[in-house]
N, C-alpha and C. Protein backbone atom coordinates (compact mmCIF):
# COMPACT_ATOMS: atom_id res chain seq x y z
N UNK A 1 115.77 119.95 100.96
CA UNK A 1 115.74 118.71 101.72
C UNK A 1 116.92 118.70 102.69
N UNK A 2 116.96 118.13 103.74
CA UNK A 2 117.73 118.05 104.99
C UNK A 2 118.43 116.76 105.00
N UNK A 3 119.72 116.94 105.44
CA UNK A 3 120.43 115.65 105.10
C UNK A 3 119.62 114.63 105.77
N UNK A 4 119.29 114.22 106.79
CA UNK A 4 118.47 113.29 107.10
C UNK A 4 117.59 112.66 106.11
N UNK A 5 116.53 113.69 105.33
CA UNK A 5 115.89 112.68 104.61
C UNK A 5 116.52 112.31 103.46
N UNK A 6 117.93 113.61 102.94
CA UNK A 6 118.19 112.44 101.86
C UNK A 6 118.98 111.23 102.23
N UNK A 7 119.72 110.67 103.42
CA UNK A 7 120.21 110.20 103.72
C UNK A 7 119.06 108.80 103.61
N UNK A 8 117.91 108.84 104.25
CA UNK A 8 116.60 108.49 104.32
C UNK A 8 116.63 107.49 102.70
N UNK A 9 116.47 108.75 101.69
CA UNK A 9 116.35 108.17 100.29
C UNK A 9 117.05 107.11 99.99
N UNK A 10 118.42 107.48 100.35
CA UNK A 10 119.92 106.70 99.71
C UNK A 10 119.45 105.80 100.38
N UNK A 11 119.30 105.61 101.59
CA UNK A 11 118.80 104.14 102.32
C UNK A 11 117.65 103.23 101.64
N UNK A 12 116.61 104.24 100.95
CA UNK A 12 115.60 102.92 100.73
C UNK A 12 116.13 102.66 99.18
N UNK A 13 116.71 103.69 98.59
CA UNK A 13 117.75 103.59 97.01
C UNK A 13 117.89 102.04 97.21
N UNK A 14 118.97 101.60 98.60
CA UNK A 14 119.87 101.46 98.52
C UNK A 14 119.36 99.64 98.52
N UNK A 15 118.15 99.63 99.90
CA UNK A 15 117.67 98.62 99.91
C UNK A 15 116.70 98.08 98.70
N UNK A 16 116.34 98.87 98.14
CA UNK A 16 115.50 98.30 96.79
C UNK A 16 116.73 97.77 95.51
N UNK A 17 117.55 98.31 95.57
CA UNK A 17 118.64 97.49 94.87
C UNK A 17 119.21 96.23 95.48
N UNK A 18 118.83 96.41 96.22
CA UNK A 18 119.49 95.03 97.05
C UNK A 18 118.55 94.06 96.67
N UNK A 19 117.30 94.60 97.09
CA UNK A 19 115.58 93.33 96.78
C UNK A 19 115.71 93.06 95.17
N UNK A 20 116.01 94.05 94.21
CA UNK A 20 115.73 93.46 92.87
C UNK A 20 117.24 93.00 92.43
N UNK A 21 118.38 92.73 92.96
CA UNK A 21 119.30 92.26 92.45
C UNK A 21 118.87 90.90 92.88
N UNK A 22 118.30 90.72 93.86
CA UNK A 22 118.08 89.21 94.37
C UNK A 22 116.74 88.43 94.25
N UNK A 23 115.85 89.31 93.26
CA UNK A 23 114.95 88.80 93.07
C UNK A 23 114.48 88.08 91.16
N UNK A 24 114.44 86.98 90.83
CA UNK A 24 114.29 87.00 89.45
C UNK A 24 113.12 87.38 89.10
N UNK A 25 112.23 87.82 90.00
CA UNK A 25 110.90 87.77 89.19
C UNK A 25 110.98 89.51 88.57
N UNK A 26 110.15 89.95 87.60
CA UNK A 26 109.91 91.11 86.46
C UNK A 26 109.24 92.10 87.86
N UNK A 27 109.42 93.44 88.46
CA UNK A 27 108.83 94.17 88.97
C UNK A 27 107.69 95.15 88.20
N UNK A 28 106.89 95.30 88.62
CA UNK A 28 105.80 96.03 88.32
C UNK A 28 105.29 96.77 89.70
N UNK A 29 104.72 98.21 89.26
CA UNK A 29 105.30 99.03 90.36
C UNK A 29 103.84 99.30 90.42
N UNK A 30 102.57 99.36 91.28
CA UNK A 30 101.21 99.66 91.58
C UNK A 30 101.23 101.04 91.44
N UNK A 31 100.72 101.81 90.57
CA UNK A 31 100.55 103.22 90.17
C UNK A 31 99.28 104.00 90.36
N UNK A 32 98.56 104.73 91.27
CA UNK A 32 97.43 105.37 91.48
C UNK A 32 97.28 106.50 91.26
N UNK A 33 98.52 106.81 90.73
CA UNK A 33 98.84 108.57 90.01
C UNK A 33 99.31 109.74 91.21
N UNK A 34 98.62 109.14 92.79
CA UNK A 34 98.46 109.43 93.90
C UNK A 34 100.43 110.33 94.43
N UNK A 35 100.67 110.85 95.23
CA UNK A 35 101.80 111.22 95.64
C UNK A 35 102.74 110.15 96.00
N UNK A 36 101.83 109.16 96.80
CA UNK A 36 102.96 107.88 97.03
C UNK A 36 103.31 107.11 96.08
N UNK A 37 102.71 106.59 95.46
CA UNK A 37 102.65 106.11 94.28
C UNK A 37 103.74 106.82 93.62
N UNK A 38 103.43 107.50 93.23
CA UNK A 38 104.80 108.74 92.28
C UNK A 38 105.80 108.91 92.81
N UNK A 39 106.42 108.78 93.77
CA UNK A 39 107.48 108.82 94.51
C UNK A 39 108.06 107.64 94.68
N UNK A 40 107.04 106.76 94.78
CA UNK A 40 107.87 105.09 94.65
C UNK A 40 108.49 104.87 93.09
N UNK A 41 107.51 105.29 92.35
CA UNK A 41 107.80 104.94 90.85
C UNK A 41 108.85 105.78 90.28
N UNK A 42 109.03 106.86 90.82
CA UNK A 42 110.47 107.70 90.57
C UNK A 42 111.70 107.41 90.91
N UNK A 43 111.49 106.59 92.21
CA UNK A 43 112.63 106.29 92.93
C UNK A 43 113.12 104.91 92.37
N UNK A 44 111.96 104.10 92.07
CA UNK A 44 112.44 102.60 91.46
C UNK A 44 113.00 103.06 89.84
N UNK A 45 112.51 104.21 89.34
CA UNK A 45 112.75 104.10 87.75
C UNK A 45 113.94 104.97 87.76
N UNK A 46 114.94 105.16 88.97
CA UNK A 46 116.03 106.04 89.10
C UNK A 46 117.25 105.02 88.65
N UNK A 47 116.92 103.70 89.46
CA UNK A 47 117.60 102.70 89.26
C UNK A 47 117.29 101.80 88.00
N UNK A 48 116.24 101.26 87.73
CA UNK A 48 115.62 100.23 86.78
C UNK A 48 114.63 101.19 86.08
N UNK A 49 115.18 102.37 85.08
CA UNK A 49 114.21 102.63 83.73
C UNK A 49 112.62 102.39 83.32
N UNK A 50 113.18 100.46 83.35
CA UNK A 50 112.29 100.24 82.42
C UNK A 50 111.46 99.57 83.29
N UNK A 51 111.20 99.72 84.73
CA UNK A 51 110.47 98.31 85.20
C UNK A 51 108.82 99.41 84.91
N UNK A 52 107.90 98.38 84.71
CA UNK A 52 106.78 98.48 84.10
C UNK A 52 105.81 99.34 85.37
N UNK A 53 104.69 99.77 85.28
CA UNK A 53 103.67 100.34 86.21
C UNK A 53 102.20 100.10 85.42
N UNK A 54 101.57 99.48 86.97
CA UNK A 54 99.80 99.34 86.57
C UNK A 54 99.30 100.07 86.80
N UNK A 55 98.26 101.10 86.63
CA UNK A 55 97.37 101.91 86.81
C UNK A 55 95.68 101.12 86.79
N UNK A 56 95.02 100.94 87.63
CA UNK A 56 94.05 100.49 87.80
C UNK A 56 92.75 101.17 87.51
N UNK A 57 92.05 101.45 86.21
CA UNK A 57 91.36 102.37 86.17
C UNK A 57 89.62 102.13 86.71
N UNK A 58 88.99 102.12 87.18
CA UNK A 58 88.08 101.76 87.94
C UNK A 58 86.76 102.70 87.46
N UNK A 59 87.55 103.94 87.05
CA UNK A 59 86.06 105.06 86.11
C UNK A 59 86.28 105.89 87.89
N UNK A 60 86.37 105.49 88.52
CA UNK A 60 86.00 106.34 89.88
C UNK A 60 87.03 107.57 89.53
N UNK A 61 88.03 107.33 88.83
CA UNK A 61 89.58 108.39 89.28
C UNK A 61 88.98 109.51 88.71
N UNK A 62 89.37 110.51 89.19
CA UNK A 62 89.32 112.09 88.55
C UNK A 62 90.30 112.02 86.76
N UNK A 63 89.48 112.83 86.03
CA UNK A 63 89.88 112.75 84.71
C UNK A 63 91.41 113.70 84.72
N UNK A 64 91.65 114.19 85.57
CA UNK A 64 93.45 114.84 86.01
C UNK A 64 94.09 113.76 86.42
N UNK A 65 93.63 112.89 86.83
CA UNK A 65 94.72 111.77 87.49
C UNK A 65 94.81 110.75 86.11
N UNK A 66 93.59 110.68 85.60
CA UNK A 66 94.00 109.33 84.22
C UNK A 66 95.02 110.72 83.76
N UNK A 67 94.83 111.73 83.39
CA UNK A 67 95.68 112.34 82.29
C UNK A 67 96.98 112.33 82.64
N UNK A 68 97.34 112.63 84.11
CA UNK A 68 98.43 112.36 85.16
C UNK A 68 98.91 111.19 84.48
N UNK A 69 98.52 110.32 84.74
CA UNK A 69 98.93 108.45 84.80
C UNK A 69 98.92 108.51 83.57
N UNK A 70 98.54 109.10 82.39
CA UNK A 70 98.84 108.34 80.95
C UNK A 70 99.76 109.38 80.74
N UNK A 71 100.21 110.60 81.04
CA UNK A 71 101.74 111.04 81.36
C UNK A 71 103.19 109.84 80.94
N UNK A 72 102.91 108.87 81.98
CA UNK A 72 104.39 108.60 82.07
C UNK A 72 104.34 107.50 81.07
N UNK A 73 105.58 107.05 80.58
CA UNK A 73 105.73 105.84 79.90
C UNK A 73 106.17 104.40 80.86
N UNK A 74 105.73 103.12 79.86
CA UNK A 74 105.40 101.74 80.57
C UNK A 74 104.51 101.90 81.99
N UNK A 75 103.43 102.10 81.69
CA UNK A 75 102.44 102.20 82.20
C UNK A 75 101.39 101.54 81.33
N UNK A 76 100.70 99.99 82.58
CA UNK A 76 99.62 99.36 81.52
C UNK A 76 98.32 100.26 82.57
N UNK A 77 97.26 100.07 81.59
CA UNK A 77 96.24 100.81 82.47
C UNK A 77 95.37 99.96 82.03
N UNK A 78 95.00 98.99 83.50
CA UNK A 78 94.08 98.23 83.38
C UNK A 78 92.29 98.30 83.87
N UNK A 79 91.21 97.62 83.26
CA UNK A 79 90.27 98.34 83.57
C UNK A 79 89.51 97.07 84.21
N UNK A 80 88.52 96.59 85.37
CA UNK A 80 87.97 95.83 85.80
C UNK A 80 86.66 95.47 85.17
N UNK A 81 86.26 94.01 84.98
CA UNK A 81 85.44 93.49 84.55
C UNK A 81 84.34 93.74 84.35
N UNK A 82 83.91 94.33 86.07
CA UNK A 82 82.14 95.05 86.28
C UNK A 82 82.89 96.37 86.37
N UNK A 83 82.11 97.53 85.89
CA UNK A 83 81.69 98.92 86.06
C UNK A 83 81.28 98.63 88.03
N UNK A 84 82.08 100.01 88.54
CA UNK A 84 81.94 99.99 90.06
C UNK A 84 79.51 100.18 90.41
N UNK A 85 79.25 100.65 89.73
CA UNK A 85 77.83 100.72 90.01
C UNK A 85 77.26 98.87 89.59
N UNK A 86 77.80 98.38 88.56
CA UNK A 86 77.49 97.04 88.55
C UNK A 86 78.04 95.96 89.41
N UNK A 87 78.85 96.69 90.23
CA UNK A 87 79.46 95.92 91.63
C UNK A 87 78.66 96.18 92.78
N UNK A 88 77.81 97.25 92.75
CA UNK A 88 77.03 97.70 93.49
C UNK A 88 76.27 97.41 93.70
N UNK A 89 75.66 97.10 92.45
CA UNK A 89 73.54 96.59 92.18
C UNK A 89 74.35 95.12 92.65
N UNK A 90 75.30 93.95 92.12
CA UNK A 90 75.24 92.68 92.30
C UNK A 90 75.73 92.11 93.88
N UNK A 91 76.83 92.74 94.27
CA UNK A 91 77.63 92.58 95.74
C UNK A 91 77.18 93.51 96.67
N UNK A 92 76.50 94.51 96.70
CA UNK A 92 76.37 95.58 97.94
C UNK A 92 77.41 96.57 97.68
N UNK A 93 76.71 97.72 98.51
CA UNK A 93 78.09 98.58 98.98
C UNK A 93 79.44 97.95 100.04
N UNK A 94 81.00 98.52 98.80
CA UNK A 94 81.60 97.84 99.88
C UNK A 94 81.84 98.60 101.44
N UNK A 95 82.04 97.80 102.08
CA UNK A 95 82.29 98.73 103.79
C UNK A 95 83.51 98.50 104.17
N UNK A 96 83.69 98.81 105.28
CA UNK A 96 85.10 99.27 106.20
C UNK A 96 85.71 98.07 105.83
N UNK A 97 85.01 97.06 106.57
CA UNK A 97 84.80 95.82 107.33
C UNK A 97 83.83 94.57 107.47
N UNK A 98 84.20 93.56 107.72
CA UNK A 98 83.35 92.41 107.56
C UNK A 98 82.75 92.83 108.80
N UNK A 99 82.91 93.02 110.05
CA UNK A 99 82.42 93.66 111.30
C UNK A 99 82.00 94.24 111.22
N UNK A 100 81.66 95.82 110.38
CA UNK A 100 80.53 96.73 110.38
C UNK A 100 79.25 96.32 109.38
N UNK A 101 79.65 95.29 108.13
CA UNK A 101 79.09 94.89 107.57
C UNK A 101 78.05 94.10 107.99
N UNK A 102 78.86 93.30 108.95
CA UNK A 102 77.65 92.26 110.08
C UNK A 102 76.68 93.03 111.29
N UNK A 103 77.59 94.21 111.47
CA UNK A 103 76.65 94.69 112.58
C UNK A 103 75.74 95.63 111.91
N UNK A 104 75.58 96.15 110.63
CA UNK A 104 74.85 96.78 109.86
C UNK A 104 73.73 95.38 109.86
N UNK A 105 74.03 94.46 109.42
CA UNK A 105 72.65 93.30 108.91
C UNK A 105 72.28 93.39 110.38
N UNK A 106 72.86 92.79 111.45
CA UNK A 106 71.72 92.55 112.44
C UNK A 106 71.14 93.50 112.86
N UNK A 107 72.36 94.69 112.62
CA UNK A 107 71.22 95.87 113.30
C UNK A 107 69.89 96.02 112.40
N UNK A 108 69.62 95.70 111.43
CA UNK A 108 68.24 95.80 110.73
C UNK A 108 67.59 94.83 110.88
N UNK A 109 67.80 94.30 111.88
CA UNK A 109 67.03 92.96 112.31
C UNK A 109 66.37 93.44 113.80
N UNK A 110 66.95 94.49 114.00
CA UNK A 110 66.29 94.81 115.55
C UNK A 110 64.54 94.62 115.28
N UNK A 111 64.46 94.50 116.96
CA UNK A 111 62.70 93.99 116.95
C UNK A 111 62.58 94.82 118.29
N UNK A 112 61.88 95.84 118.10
CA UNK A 112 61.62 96.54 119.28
C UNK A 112 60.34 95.72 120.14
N UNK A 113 60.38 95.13 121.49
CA UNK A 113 59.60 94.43 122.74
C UNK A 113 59.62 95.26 124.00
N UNK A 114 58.42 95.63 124.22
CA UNK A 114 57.87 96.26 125.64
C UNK A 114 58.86 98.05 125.56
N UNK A 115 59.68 98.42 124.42
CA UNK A 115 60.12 99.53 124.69
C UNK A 115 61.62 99.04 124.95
N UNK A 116 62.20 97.83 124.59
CA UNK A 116 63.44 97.69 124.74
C UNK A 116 64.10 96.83 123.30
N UNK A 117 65.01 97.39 122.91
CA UNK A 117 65.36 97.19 121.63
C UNK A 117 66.25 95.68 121.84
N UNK A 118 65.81 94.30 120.84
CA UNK A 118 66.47 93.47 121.03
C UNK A 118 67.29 93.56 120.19
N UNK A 119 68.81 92.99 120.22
CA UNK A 119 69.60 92.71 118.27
C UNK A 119 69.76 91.26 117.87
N UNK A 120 69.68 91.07 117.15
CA UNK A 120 70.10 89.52 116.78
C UNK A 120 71.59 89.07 116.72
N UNK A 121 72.05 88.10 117.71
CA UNK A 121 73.62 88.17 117.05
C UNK A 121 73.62 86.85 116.22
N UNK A 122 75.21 86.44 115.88
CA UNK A 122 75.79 85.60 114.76
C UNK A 122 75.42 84.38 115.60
N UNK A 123 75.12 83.17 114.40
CA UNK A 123 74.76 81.66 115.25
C UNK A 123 75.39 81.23 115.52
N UNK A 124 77.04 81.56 115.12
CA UNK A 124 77.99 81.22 115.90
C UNK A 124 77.84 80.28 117.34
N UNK A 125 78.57 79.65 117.83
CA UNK A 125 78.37 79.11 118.78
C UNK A 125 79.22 79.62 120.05
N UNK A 126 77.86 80.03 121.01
CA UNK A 126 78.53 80.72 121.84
C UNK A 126 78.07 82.30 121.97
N UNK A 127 77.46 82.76 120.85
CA UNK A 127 76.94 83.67 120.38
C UNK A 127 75.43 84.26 121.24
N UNK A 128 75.28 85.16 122.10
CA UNK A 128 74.21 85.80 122.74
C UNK A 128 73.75 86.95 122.35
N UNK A 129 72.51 86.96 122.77
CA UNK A 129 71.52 87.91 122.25
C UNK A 129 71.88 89.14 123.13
N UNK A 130 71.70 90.18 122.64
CA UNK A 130 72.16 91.30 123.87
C UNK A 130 70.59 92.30 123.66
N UNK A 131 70.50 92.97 125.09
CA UNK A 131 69.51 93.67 125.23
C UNK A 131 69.99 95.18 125.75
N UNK A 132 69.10 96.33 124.59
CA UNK A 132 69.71 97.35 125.14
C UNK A 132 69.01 98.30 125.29
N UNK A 133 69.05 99.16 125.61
CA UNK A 133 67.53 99.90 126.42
C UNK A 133 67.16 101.91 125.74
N UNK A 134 66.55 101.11 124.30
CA UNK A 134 66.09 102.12 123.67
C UNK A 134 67.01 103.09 122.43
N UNK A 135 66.59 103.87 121.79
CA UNK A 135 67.26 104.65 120.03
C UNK A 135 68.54 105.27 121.15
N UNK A 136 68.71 105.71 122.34
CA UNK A 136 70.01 106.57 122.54
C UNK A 136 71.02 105.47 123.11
N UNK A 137 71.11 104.06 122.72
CA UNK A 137 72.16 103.29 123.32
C UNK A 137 73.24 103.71 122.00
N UNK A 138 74.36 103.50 122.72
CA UNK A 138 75.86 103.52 121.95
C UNK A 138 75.77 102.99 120.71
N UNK A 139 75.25 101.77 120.26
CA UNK A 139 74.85 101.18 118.84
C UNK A 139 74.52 101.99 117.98
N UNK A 140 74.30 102.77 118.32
CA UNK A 140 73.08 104.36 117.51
C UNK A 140 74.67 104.46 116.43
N UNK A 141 75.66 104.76 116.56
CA UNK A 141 76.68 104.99 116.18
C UNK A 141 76.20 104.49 114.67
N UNK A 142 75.56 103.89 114.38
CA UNK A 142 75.39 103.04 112.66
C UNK A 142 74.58 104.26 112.38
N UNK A 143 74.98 104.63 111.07
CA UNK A 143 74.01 105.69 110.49
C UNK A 143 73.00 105.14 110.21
N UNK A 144 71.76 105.96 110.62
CA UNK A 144 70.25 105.74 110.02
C UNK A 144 70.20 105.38 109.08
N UNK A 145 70.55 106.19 107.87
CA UNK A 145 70.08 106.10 106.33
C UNK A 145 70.88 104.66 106.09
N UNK A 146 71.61 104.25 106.53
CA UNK A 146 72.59 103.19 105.96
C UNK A 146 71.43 101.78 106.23
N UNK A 147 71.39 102.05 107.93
CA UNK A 147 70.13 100.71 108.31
C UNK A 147 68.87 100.69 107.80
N UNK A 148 68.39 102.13 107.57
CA UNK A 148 67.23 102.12 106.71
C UNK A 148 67.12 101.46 105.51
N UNK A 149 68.26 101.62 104.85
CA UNK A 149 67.86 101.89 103.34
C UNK A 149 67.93 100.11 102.87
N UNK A 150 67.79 100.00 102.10
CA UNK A 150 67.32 98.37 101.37
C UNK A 150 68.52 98.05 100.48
N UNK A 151 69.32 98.33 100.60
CA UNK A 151 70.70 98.31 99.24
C UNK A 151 71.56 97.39 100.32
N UNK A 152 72.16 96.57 99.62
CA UNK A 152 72.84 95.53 99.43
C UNK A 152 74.13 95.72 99.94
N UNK A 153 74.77 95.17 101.29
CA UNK A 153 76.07 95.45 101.69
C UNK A 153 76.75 94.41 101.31
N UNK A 154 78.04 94.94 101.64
CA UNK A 154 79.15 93.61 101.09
C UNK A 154 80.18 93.63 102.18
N UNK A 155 80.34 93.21 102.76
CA UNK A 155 81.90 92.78 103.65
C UNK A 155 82.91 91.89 103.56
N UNK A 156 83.04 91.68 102.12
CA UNK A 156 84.61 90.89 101.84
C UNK A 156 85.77 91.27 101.76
C-alpha cells in the first residue's frame, strides 16, 4: 500500500471515531460478506471489537458467502418474511425503477392503428398520448420477452 492510501485509511479511522464517540446510539455494521462490506467491518472492528453486524440472508447468496459471513463473530443473520420467489408470484418482478416499471405497463398497452403504434401515457394531468411510427422506434429498447410475458412487475 502507498502512503496515500494509508494515509486515506487513518483519515476515515479517524473520522469514524469521531461519529461513534458522538453518537449514543449501538452501531451495527450492514454485512453482505461482499468486499465492501468486509473492509468496512474490519476497519470499524479495529476500533470498536464488539460493535455487532447484520447479514441479510435472502436464500439468493451463494452458499461461499453464507459460509464467509458465518465466519466472523457478532454477526446476526437475519432472514425475510416471504421466500424471494413468494415476493415474486405476490409483488412482481422487482425493476430498476418506478420509471421502467411504468413504461413496461404502458408499453403492453400499445394498440397498433393504420400501421402506427399508439402508447398509453399516465392520467396524470397534463399527460399526452405520443405517437410513434412502427416495431424500429427507440422504445424498442424494452425487451420483448419482458412486455410479452404476463408476470407481475413491481416498481417500489
Amino acid at each position: 500500500m502507498n502512503q496515500e492510501t494509508i494515509k486515506l485509511f487513518d483519515n476515515i479511522i479517524e473520522q469514524m471515531a469521531l461519529v461513534y464517540k458522538h453518537d449514543s446510539r449501538p452501531w451495527m455494521i450492514g454485512f453482505s460478506g461482499g468486499k465492501d462490506s468486509t473492509v468496512l467491518l474490519h476497519l470499524v472492528r479495529q476500533l470498536y471489537p464488539d460493535v455487532r453486524a447484520v447479514f441479510s440472508n435472502t436464500g439468493l447468496e451463494y452458499p461461499e458467502i453464507q459460509r464467509f459471513v458465518k465466519s466472523f463473530d457478532n454477526v446476526d443473520i437475519v432472514t425475510p418474511a416471504m421466500r424471494f420467489d413468494q415476493v415474486i408470484s405476490h409483488y412482481g418482478y422487482p425493476l430498476i425503477s418506478k420509471e421502467v416499471a411504468e413504461a413496461i405497463y404502458y408499453a403492453r398497452r400499445i394498440r397498433s392503428q393504420n400501421g402506427n403504434v399508439e402508447r398509453e401515457r399516465s392520467k396524470s394531468p397534463g399527460a399526452k398520448t405520443r405517437r410513434t411510427h412502427g416495431p424500429k422506434d427507440k422504445r424498442e429498447w424494452l425487451d420483448r420477452k419482458i412486455l410479452e410475458s404476463r408476470r407481475k412487475l413491481q416498481g417500489k
